[in-house]
Every structure is written in structure tokens, then in C-alpha cells.
N, C-alpha and C. Protein backbone atom coordinates (compact mmCIF):
# COMPACT_ATOMS: atom_id res chain seq x y z
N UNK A 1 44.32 128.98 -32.26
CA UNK A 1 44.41 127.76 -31.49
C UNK A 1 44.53 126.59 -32.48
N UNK A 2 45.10 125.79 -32.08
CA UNK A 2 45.91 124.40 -33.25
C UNK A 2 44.47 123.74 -32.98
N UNK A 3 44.06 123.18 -33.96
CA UNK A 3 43.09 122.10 -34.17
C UNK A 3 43.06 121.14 -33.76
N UNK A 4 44.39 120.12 -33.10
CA UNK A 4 44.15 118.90 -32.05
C UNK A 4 44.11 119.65 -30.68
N UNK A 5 44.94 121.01 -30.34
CA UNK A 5 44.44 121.39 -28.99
C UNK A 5 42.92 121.58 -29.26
N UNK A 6 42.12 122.35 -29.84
CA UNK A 6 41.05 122.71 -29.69
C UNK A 6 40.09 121.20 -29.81
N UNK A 7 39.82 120.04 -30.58
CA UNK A 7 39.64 119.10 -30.19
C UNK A 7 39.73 118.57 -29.11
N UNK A 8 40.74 118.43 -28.55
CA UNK A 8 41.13 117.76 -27.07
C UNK A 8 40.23 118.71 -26.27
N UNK A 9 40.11 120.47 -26.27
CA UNK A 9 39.14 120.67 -24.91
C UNK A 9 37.82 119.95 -25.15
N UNK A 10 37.69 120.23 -26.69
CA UNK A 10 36.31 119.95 -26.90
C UNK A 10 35.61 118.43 -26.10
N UNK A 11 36.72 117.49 -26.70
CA UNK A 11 35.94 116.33 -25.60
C UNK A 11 36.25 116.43 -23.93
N UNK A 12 37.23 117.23 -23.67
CA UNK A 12 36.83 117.39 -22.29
C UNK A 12 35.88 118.30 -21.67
N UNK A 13 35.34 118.61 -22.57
CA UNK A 13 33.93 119.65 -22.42
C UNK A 13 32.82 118.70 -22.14
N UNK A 14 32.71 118.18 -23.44
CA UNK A 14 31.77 116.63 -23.25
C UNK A 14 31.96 115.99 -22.31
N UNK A 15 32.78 115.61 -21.76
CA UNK A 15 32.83 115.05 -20.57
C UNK A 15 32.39 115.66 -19.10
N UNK A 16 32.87 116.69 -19.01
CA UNK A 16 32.61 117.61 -18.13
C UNK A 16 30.83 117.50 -18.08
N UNK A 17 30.27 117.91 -19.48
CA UNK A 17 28.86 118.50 -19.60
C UNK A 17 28.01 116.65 -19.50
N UNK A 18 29.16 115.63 -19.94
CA UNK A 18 28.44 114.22 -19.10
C UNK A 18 28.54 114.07 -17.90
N UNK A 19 29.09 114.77 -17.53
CA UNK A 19 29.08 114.38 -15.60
C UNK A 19 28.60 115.13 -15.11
N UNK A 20 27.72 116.46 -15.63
CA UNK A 20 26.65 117.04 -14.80
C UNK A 20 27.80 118.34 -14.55
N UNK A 21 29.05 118.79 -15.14
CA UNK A 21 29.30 119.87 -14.79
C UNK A 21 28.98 121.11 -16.04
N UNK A 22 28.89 122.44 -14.71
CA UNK A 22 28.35 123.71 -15.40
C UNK A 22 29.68 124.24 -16.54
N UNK A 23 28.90 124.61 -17.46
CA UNK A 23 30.05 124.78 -18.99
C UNK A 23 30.40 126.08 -18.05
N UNK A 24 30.66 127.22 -17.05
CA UNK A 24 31.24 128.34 -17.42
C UNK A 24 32.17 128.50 -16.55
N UNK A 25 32.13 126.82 -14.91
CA UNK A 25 33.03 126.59 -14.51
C UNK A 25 34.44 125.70 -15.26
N UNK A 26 34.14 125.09 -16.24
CA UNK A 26 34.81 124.24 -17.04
C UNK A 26 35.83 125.54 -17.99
N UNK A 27 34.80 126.45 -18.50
CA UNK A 27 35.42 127.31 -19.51
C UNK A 27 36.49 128.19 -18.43
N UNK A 28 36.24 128.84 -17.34
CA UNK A 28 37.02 129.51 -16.48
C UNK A 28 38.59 128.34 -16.21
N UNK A 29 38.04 127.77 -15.47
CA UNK A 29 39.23 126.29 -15.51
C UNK A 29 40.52 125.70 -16.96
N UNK A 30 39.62 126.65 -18.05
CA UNK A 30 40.32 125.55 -19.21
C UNK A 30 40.48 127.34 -20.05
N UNK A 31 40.65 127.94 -19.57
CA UNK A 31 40.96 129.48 -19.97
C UNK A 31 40.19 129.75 -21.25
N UNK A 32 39.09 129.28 -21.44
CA UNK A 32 38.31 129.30 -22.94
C UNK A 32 36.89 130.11 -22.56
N UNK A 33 36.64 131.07 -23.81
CA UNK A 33 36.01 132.14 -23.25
C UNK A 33 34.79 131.63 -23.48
N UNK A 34 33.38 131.55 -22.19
CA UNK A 34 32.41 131.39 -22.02
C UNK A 34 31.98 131.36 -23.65
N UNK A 35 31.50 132.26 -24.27
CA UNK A 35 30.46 132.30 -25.27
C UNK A 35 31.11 131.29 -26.20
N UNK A 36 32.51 130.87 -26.35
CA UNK A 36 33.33 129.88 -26.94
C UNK A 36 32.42 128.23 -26.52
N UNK A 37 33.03 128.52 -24.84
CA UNK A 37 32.73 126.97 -24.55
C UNK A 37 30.98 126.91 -25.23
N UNK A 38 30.12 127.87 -24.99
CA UNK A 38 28.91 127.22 -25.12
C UNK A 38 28.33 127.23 -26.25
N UNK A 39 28.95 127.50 -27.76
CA UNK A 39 28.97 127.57 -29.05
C UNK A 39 29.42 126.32 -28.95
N UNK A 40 30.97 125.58 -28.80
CA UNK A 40 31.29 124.02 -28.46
C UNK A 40 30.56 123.18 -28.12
N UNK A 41 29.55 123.86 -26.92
CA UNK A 41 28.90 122.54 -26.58
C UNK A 41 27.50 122.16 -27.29
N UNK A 42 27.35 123.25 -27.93
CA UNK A 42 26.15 123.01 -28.92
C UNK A 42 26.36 122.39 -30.72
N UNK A 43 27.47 122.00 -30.37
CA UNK A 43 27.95 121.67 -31.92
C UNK A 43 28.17 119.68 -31.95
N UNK A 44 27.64 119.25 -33.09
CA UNK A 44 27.09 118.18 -33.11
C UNK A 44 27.87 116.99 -32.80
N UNK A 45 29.59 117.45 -32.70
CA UNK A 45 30.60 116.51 -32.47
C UNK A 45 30.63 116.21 -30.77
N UNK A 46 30.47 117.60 -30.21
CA UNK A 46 30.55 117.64 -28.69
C UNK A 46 29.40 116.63 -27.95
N UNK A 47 27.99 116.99 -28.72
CA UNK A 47 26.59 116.54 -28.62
C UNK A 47 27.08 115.25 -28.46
N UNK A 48 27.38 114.62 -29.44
CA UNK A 48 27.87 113.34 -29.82
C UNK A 48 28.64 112.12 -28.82
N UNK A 49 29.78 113.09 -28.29
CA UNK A 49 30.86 112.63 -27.23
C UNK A 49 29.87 112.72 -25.94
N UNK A 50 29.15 113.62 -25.47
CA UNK A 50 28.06 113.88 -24.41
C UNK A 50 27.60 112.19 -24.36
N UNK A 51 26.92 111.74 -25.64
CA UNK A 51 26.35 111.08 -25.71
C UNK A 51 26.63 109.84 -25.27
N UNK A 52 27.82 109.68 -26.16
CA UNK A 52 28.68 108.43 -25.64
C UNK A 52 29.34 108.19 -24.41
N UNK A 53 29.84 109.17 -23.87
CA UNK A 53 30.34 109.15 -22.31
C UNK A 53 28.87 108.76 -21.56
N UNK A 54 28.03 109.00 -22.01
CA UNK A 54 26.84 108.75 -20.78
C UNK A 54 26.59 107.25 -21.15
N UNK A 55 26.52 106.90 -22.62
CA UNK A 55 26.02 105.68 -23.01
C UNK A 55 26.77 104.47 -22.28
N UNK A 56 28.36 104.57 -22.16
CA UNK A 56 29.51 104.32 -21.52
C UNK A 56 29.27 104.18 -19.99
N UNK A 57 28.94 105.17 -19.06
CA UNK A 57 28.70 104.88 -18.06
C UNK A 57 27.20 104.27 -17.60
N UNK A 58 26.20 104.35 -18.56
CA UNK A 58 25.23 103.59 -18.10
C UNK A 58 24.98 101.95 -18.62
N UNK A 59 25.95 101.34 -19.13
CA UNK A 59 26.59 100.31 -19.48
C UNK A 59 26.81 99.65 -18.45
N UNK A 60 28.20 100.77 -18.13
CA UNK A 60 28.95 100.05 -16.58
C UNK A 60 28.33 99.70 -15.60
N UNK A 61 26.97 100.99 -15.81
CA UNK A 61 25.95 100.95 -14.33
C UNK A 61 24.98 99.56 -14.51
N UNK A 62 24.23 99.31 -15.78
CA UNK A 62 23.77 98.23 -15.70
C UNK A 62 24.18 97.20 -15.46
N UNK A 63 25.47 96.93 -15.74
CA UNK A 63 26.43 96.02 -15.24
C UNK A 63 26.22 95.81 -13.95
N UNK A 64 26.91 96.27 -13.46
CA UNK A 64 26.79 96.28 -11.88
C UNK A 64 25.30 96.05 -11.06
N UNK A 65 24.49 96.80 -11.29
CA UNK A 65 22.98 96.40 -11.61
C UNK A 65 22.90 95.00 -11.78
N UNK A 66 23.17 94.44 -13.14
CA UNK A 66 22.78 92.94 -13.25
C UNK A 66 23.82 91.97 -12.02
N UNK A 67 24.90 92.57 -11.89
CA UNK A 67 25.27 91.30 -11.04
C UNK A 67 25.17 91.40 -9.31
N UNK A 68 24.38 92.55 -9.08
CA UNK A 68 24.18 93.13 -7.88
C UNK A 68 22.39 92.15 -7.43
N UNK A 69 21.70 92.27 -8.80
CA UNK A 69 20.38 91.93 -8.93
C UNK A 69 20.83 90.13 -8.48
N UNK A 70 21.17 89.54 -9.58
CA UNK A 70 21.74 88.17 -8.75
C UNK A 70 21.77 88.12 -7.70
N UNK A 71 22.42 88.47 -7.15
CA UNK A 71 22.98 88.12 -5.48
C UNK A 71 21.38 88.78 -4.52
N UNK A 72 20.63 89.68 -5.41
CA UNK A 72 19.83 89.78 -4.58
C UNK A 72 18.60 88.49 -4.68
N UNK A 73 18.58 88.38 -5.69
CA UNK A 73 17.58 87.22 -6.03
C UNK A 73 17.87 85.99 -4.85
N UNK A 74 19.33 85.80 -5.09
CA UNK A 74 19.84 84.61 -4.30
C UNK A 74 19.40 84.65 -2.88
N UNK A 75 19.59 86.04 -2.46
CA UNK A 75 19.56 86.25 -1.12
C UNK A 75 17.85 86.07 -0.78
N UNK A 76 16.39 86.56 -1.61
CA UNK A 76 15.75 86.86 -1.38
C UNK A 76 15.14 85.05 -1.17
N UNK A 77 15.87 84.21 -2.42
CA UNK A 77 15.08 82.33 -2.32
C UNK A 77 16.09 82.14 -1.02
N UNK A 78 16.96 82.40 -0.37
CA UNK A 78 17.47 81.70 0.48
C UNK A 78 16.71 82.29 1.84
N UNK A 79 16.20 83.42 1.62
CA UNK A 79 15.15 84.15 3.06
C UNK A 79 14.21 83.36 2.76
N UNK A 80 13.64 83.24 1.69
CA UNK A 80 12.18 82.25 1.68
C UNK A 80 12.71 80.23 2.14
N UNK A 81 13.40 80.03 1.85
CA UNK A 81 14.02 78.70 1.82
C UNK A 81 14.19 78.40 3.19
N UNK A 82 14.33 79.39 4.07
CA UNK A 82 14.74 79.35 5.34
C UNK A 82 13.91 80.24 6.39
N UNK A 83 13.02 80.72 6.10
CA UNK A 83 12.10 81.58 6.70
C UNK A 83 11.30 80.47 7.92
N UNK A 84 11.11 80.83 8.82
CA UNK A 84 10.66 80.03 9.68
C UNK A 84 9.02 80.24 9.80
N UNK A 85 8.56 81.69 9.09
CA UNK A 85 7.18 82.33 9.08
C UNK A 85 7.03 82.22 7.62
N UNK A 86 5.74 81.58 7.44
CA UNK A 86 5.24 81.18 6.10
C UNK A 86 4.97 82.45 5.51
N UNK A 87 4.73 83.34 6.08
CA UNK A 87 4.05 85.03 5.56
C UNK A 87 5.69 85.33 5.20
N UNK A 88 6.44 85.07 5.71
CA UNK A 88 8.15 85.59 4.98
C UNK A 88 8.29 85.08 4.17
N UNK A 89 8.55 83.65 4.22
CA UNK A 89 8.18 82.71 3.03
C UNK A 89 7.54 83.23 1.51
N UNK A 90 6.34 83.58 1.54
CA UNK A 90 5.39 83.87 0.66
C UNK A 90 5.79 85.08 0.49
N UNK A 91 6.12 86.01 0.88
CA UNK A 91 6.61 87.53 0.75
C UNK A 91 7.57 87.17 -0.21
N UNK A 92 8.86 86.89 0.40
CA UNK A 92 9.93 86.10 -0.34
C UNK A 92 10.47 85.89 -1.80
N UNK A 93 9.19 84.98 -2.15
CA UNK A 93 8.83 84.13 -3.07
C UNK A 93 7.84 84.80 -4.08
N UNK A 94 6.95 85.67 -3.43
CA UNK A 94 6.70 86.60 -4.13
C UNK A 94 6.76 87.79 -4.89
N UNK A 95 8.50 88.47 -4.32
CA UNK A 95 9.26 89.14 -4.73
C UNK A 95 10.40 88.66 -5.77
N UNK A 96 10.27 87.87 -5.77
CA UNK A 96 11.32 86.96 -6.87
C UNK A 96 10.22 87.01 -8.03
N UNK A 97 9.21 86.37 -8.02
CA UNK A 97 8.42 85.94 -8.93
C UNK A 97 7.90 87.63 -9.56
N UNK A 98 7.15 88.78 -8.85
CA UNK A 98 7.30 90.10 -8.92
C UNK A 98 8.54 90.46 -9.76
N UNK A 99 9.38 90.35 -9.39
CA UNK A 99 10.92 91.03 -10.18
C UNK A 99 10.95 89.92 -11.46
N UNK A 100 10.74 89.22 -11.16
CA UNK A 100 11.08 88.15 -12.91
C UNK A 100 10.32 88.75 -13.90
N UNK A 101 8.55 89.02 -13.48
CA UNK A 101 8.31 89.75 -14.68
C UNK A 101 7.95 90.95 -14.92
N UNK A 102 8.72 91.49 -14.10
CA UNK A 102 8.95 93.03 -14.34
C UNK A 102 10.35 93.17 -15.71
N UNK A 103 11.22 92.28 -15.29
CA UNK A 103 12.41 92.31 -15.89
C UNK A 103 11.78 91.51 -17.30
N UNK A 104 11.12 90.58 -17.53
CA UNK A 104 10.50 90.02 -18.97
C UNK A 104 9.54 91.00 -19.50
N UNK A 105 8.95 91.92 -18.53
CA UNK A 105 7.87 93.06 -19.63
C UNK A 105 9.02 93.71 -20.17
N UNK A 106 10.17 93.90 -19.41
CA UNK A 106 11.10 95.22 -20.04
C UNK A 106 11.69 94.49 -20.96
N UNK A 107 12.54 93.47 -20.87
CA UNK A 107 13.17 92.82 -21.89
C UNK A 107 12.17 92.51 -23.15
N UNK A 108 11.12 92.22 -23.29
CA UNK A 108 10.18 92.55 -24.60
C UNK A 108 9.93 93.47 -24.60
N UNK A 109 9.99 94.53 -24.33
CA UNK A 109 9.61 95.89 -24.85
C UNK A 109 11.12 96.33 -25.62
N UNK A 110 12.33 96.13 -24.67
CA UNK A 110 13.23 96.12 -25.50
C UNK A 110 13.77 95.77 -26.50
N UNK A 111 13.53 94.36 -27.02
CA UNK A 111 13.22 94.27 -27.99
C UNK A 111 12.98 94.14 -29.08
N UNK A 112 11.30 94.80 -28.92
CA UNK A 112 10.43 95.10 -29.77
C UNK A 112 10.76 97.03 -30.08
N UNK A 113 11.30 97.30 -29.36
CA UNK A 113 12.06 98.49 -29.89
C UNK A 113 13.01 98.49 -30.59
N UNK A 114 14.24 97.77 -30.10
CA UNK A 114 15.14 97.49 -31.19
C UNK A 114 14.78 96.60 -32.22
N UNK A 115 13.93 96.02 -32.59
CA UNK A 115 13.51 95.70 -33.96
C UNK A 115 12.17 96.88 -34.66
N UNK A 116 11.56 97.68 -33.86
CA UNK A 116 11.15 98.90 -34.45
C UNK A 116 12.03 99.83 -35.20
N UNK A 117 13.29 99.90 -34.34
CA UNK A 117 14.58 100.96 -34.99
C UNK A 117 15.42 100.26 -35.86
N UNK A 118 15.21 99.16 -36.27
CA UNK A 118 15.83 98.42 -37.43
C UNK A 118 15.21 98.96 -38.37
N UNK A 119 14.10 98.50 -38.39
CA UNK A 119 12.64 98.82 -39.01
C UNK A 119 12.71 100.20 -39.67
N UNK A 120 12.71 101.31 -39.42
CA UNK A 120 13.31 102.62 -39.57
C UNK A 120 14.98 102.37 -40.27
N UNK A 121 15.37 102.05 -40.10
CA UNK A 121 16.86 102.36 -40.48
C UNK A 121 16.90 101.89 -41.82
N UNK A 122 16.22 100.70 -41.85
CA UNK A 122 16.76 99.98 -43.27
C UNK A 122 15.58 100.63 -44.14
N UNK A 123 14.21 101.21 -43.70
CA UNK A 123 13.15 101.92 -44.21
C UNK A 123 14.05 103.62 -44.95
N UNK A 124 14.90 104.51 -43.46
CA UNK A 124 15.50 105.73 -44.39
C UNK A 124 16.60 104.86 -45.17
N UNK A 125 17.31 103.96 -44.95
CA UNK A 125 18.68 103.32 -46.03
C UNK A 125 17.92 103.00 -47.47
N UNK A 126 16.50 102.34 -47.50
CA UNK A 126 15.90 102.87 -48.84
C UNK A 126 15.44 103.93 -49.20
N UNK A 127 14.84 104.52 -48.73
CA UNK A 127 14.41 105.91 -48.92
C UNK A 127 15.85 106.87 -49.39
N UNK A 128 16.87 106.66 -49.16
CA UNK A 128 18.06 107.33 -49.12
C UNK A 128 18.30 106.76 -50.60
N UNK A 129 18.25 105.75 -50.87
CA UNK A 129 19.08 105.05 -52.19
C UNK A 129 17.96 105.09 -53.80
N UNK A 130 16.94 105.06 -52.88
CA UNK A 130 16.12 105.45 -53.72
C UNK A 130 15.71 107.30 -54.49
N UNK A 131 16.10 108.26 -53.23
CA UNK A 131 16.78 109.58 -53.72
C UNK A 131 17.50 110.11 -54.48
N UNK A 132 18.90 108.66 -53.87
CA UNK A 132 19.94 109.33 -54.70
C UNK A 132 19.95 108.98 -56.27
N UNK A 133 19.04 107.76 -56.48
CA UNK A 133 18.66 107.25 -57.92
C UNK A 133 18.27 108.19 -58.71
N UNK A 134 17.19 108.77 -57.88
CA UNK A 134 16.54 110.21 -58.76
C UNK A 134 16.99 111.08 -59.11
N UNK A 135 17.84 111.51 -57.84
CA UNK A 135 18.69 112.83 -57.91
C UNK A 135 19.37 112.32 -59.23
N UNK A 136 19.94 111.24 -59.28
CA UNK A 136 21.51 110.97 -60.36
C UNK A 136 20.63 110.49 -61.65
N UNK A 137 19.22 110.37 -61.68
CA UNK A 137 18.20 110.63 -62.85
C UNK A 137 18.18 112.22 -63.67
N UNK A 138 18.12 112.88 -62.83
CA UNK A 138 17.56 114.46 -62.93
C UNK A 138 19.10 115.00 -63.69
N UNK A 139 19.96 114.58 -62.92
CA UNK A 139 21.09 115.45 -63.20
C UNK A 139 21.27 114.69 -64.27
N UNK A 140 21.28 113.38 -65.21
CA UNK A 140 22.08 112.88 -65.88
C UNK A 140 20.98 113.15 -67.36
């Protein structure tokens, strides 16, 4: 098998195995023999594409999410703004205020994670440079 065909199933494997389908209907479909596809899908390039197709669609999804959340906010001060029962009112108004800092605990936790995983990265990027110093000590 040519090496850009076999590439090309491979990310349509990943894809497949990001959208929740079973590798042995995919392998039957794409004439590639079971113990094939699932050696593929355990190999770190496939892993990889898995990854990104999901990262990709949960992007899009938050998207939609954030501008769905707007319109609900809007909708929820204009029920309180116009509520004729003070208990709707206060419900209302209390669900707005509820969702604001639900969404500010998460957004600081977020973050404070992504500056934890900085934290790490530039921690192994020394640890790495500082190795290879040694290593190119030892050998020289």
C-alpha cells in the first residue's frame, strides 16, 4: 500500500474514532483488515488527529455555547425587567447573577491552569537543555 494512500485512511480513521465510530465497522467499509485498523489507531499520529478533530469540534461547540449563552442572559434581564411578580423578578435576577459566577470561578481556574502548564513547559524546555549540555559534556 503507497504511503499517502495509507496516510489518508489513517486520518479518516481518526476521524471516524472522533465521532464515536466503532474501528471494525470503519475497517470493513475501508477494506483494511481489522487487526490493521486497530494497530493504526493505537499509533501516536492517529492518537494525535483523534485529538485534534475533537479539540476542533469542541471549539465550534463552545462557540455556539457562548453566543447562545448571550441571548440567554438577555432573555433572562428582560423576564426580570418585565416580570409583573417580584418572586420572577428575583428568580430572574438571580440566575444571571448565579451564572456570572459560575462562569468567573471557571474562567480563573482556567487560567490558573494555563499558567500552571506554562509553568511545566518552560520547567521540561530547561530540564531538556540542561540534559542535552551534559549529554554533549560526557560524549565530548
Amino acid at each position: 500500500m503507497q504511503e499517502d494512500v495509507r496516510d489518508d485512511l489513517k486520518s479518516q480513521l481518526a476521524l471516524m474514532i472522533a465521532r464515536g465510530q466503532p474501528i471494525n465497522a470503519w475497517a470493513s467499509q475501508n477494506d483494511v483488515p481489522l487487526p490493521t485498523a486497530y494497530r493504526w489507531s493505537r499509533e501516536p499520529q492517529v492518537r494525535g488527529k483523534v485529538q485534534e478533530w475533537r479539540r476542533f469540534v469542541l471549539n465550534l461547540t463552545i462557540g455556539r455555547l457562548a453566543r447562545l449563552s448571550l441571548k440567554a442572559t438577555d432573555g433572562i434581564a428582560k423576564l426580570g425587567r418585565g416580570a409583573e411578580s417580584e418572586s420572577v423578578q428575583l428568580r430572574a435576577w438571580r440566575a444571571v447573577l448565579a451564572d456570572q459566577m459560575a462562569v468567573a470561578k471557571f474562567s480563573d481556574l482556567e487560567h490558573r491552569v494555563t499558567e500552571v502548564e506554562e509553568q511545566v513547559l518552560e520547567r521540561n524546555r530547561h530540564a531538556g537543555q540542561a540534559g542535552y549540555g551534559a549529554a554533549k559534556d560526557r560524549a565530548g
